[in-house]
N, C-alpha and C. Protein backbone atom coordinates (compact mmCIF):
# COMPACT_ATOMS: atom_id res chain seq x y z
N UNK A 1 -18.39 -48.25 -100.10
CA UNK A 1 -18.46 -49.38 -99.20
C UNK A 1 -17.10 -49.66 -98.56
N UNK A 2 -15.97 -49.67 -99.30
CA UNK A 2 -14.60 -49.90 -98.96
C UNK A 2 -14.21 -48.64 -97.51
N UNK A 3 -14.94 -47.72 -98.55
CA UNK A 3 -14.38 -46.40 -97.22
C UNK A 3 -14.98 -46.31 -95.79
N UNK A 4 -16.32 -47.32 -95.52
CA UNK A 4 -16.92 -47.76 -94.63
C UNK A 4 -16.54 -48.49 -93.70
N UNK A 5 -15.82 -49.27 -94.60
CA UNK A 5 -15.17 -51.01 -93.66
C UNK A 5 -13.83 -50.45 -93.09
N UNK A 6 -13.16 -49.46 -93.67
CA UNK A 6 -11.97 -48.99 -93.45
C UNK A 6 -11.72 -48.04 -92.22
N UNK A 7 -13.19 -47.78 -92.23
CA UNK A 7 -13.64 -46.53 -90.92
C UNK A 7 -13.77 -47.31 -89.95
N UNK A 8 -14.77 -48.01 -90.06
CA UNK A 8 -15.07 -49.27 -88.79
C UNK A 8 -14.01 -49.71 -88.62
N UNK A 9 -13.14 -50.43 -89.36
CA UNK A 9 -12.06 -51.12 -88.86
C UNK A 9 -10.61 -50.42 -87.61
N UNK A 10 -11.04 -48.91 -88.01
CA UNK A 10 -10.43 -48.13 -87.66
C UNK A 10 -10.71 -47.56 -86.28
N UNK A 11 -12.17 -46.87 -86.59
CA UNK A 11 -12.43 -47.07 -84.88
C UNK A 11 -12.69 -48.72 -83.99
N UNK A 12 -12.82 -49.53 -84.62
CA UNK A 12 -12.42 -50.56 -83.56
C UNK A 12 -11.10 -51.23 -82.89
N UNK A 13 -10.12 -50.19 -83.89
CA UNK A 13 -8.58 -50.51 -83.96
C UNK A 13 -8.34 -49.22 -82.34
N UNK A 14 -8.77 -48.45 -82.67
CA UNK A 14 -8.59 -47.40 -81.77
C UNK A 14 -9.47 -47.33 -80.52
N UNK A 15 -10.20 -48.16 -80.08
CA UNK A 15 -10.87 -48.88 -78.84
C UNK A 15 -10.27 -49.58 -78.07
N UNK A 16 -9.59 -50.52 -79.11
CA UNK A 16 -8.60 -51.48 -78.50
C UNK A 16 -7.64 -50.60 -76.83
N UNK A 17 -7.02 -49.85 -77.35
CA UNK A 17 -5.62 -49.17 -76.39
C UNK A 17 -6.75 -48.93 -75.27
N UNK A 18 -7.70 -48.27 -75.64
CA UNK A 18 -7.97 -47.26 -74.44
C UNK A 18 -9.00 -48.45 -73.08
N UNK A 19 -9.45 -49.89 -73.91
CA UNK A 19 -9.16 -51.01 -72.73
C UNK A 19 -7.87 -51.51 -71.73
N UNK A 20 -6.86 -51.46 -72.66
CA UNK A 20 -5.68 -52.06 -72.66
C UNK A 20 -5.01 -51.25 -71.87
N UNK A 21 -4.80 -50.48 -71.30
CA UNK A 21 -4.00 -49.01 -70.60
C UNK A 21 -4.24 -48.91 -68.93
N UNK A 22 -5.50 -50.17 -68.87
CA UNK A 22 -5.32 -50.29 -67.57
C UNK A 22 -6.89 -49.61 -66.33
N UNK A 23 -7.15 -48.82 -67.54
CA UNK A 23 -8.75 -47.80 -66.75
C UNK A 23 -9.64 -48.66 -66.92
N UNK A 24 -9.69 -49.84 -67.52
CA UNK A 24 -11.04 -50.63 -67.35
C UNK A 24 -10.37 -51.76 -66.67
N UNK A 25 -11.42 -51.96 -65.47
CA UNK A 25 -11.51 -53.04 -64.50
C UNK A 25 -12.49 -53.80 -64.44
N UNK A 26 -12.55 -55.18 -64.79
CA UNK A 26 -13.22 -56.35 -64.65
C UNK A 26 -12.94 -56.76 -63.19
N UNK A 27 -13.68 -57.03 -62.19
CA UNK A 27 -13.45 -57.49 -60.96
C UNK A 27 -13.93 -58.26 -60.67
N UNK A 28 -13.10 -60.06 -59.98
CA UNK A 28 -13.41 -61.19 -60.23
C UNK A 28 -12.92 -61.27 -58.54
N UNK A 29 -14.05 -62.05 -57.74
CA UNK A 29 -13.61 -62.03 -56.73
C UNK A 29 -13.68 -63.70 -56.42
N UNK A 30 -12.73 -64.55 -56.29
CA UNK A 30 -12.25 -65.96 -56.33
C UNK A 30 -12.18 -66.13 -54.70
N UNK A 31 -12.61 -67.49 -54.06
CA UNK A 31 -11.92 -67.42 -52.74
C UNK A 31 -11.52 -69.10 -53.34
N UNK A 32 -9.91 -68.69 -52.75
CA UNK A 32 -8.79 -69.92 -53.07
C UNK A 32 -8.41 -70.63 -51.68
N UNK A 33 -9.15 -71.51 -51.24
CA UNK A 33 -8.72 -72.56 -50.67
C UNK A 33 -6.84 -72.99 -50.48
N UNK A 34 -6.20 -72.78 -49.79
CA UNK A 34 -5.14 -73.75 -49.74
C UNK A 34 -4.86 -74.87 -48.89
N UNK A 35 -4.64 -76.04 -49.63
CA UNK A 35 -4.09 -76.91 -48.01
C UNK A 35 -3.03 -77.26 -48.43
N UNK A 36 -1.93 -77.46 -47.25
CA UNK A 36 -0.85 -77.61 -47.79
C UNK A 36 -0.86 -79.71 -47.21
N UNK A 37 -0.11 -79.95 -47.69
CA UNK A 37 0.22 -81.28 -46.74
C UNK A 37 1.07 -81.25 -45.56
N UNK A 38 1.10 -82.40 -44.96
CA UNK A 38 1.72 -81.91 -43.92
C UNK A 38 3.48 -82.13 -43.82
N UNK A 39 4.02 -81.61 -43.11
CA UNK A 39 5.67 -81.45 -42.97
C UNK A 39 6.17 -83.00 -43.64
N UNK A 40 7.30 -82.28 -44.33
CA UNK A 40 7.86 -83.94 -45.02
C UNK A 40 9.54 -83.51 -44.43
N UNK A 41 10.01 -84.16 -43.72
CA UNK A 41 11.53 -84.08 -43.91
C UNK A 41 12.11 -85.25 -43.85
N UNK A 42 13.17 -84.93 -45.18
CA UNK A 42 13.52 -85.99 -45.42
C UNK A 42 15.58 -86.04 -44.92
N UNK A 43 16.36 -86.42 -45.04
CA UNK A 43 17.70 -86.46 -44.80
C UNK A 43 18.39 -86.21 -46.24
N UNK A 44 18.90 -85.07 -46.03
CA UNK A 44 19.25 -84.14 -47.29
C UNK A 44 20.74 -84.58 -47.62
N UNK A 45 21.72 -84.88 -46.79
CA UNK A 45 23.18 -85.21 -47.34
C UNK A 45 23.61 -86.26 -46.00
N UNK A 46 24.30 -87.27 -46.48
CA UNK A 46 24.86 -88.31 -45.88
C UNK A 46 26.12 -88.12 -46.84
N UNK A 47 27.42 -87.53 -45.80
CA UNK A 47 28.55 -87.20 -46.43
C UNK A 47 30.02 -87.69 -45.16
N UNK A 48 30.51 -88.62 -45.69
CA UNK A 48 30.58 -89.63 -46.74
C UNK A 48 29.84 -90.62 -46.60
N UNK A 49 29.14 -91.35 -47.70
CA UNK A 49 28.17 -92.51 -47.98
C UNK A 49 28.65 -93.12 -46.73
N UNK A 50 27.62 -93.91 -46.32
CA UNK A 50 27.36 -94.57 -45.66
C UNK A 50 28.34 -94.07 -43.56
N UNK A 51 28.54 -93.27 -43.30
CA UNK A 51 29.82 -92.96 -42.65
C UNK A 51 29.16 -92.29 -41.14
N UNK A 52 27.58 -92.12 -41.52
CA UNK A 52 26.30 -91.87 -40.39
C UNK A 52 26.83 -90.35 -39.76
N UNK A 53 27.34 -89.46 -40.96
CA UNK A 53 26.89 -87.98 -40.89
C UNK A 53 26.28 -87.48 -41.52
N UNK A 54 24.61 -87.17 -41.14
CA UNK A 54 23.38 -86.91 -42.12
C UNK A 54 23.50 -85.24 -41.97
N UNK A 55 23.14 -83.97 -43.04
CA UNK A 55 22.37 -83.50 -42.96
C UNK A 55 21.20 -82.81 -42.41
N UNK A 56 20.42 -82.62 -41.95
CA UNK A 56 18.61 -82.77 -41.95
C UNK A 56 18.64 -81.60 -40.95
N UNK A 57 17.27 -81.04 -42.53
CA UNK A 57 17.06 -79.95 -41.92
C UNK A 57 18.19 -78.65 -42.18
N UNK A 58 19.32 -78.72 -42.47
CA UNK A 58 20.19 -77.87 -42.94
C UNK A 58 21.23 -78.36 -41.75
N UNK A 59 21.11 -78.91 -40.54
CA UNK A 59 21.74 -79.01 -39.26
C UNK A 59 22.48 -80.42 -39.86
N UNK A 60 24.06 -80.11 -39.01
CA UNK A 60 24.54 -82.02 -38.88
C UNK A 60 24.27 -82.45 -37.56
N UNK A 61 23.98 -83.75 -37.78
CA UNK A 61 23.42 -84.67 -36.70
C UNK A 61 25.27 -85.80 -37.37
N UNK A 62 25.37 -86.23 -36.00
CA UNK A 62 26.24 -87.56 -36.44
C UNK A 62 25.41 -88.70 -35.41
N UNK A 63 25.56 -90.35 -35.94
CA UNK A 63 24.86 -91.34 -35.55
C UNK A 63 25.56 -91.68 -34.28
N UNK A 64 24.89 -92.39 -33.45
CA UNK A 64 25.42 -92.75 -31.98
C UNK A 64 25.75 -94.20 -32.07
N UNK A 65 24.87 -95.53 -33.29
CA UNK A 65 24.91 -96.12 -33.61
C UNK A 65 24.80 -96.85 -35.04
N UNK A 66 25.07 -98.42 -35.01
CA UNK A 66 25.47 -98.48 -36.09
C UNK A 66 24.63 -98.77 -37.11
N UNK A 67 23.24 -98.61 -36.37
CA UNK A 67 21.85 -98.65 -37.00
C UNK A 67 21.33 -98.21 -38.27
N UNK A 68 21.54 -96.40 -38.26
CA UNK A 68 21.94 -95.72 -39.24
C UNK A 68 22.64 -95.61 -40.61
N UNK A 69 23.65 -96.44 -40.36
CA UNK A 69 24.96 -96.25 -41.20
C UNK A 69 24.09 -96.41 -42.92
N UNK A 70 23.09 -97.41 -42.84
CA UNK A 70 22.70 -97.60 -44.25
C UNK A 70 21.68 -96.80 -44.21
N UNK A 71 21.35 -95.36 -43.55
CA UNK A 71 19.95 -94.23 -44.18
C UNK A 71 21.16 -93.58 -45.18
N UNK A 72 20.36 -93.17 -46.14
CA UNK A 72 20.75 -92.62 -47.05
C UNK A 72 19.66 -91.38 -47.40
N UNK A 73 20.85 -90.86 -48.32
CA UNK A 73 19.28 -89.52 -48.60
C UNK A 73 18.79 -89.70 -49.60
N UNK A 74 17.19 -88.14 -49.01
CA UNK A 74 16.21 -88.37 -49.76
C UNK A 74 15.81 -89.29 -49.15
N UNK A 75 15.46 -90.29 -48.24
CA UNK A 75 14.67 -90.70 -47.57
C UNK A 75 13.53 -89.85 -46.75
N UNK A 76 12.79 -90.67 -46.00
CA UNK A 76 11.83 -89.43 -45.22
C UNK A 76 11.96 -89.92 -43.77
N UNK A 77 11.95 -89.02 -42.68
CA UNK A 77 12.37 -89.08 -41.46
C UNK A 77 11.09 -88.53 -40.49
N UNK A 78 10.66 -88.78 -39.41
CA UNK A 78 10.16 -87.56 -38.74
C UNK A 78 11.17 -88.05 -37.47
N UNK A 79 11.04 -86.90 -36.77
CA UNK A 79 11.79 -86.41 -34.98
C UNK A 79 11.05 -86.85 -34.17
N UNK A 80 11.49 -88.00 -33.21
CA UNK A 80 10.98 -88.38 -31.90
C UNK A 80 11.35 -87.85 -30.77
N UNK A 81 12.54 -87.70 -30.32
CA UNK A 81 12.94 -87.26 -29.49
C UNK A 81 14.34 -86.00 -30.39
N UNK A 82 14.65 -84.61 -29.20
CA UNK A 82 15.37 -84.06 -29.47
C UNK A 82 14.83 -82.61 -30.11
N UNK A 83 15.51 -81.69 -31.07
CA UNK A 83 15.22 -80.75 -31.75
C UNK A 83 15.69 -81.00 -33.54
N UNK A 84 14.78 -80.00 -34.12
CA UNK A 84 15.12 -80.06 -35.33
C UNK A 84 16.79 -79.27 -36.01
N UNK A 85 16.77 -78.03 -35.27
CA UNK A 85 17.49 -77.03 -35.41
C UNK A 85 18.94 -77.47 -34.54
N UNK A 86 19.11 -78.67 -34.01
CA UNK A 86 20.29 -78.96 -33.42
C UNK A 86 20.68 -78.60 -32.01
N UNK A 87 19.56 -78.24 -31.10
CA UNK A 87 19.22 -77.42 -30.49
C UNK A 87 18.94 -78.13 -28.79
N UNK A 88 20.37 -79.29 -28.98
CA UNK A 88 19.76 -80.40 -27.79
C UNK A 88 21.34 -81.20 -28.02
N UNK A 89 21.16 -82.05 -26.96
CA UNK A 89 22.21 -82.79 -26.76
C UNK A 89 22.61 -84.00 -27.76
N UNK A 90 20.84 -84.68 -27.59
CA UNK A 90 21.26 -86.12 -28.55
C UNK A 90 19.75 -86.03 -29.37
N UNK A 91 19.58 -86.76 -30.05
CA UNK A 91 18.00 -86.48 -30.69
C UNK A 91 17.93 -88.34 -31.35
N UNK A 92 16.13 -88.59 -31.07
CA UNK A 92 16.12 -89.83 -31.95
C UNK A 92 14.66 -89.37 -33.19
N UNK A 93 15.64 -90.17 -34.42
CA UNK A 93 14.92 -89.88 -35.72
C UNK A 93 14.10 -91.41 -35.97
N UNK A 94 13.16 -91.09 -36.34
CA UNK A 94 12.63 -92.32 -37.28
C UNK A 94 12.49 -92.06 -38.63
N UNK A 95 13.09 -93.13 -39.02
CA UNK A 95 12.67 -93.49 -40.83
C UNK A 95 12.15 -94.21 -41.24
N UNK A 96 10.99 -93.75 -42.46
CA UNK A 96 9.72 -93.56 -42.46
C UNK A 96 10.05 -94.94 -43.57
N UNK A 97 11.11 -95.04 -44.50
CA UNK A 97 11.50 -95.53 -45.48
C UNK A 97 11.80 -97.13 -45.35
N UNK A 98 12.91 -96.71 -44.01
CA UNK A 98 13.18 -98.16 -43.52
C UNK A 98 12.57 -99.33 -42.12
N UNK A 99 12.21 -98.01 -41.66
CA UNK A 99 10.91 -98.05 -40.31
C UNK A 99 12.06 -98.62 -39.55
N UNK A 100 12.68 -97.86 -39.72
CA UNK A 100 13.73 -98.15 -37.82
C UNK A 100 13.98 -97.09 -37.45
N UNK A 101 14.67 -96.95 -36.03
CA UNK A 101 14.84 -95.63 -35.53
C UNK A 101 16.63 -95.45 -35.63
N UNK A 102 16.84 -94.48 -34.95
CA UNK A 102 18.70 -94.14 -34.62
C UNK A 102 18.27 -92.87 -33.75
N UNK A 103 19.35 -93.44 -32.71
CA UNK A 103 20.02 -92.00 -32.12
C UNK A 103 21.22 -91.35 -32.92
N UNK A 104 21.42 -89.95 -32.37
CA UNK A 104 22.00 -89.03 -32.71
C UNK A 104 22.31 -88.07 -31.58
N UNK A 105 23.56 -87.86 -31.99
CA UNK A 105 24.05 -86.57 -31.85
C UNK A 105 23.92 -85.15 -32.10
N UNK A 106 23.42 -84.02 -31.70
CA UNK A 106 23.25 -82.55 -32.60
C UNK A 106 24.86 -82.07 -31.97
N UNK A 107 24.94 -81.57 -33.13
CA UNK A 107 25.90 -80.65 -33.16
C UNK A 107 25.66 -79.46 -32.94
């Protein structure tokens, strides 16, 4: 009886690999939905505090007024007027945080 269980145990030991190695395919076909939300940008560095040179977007913007001076980052912003990429003369931001606007400068 012992030499039985020892056999079985053995060929089920040796079944194992020859799943495992990659030649047997289970095929599961999933369809994955994504939504993303929509664009968040927020004002990434205000350097020096309070001094209305933001960040955003990787680009510096400096403030035209003195409106600004208290956004801080990590706030959330979207673009009214201007470009994101710095890509314009002057640009106006709204914040979403404090619900006022500012002009700017792109650099």
């Amino acid at each position: 009886m012992f030499k039985w269980a020892v056999a079985f145990a053995l060929a089920i030991s040796a079944c194992g690999p020859a799943v495992a190695d990659g030649e047997y395919h289970r095929h599961r076909y999933y369809r994955h939905h994504i939504y993303l939300p929509p664009e968040r940008h927020v004002i990434e560095v205000v350097q020096p505090p309070s001094s209305g040179n933001f960040i955003i977007n990787g680009t510096r913007f400096t403030a035209k007024t003195a409106a600004c001076l208290p956004w801080a980052a990590g706030e959330r912003i979207r673009l009214i007027a201007g470009d994101w990429n710095a890509r314009c003369v002057d640009a106006v931001f709204y914040n979403a945080t404090r619900h006022s606007t500012c002009e700017m400068w792109c650099r």
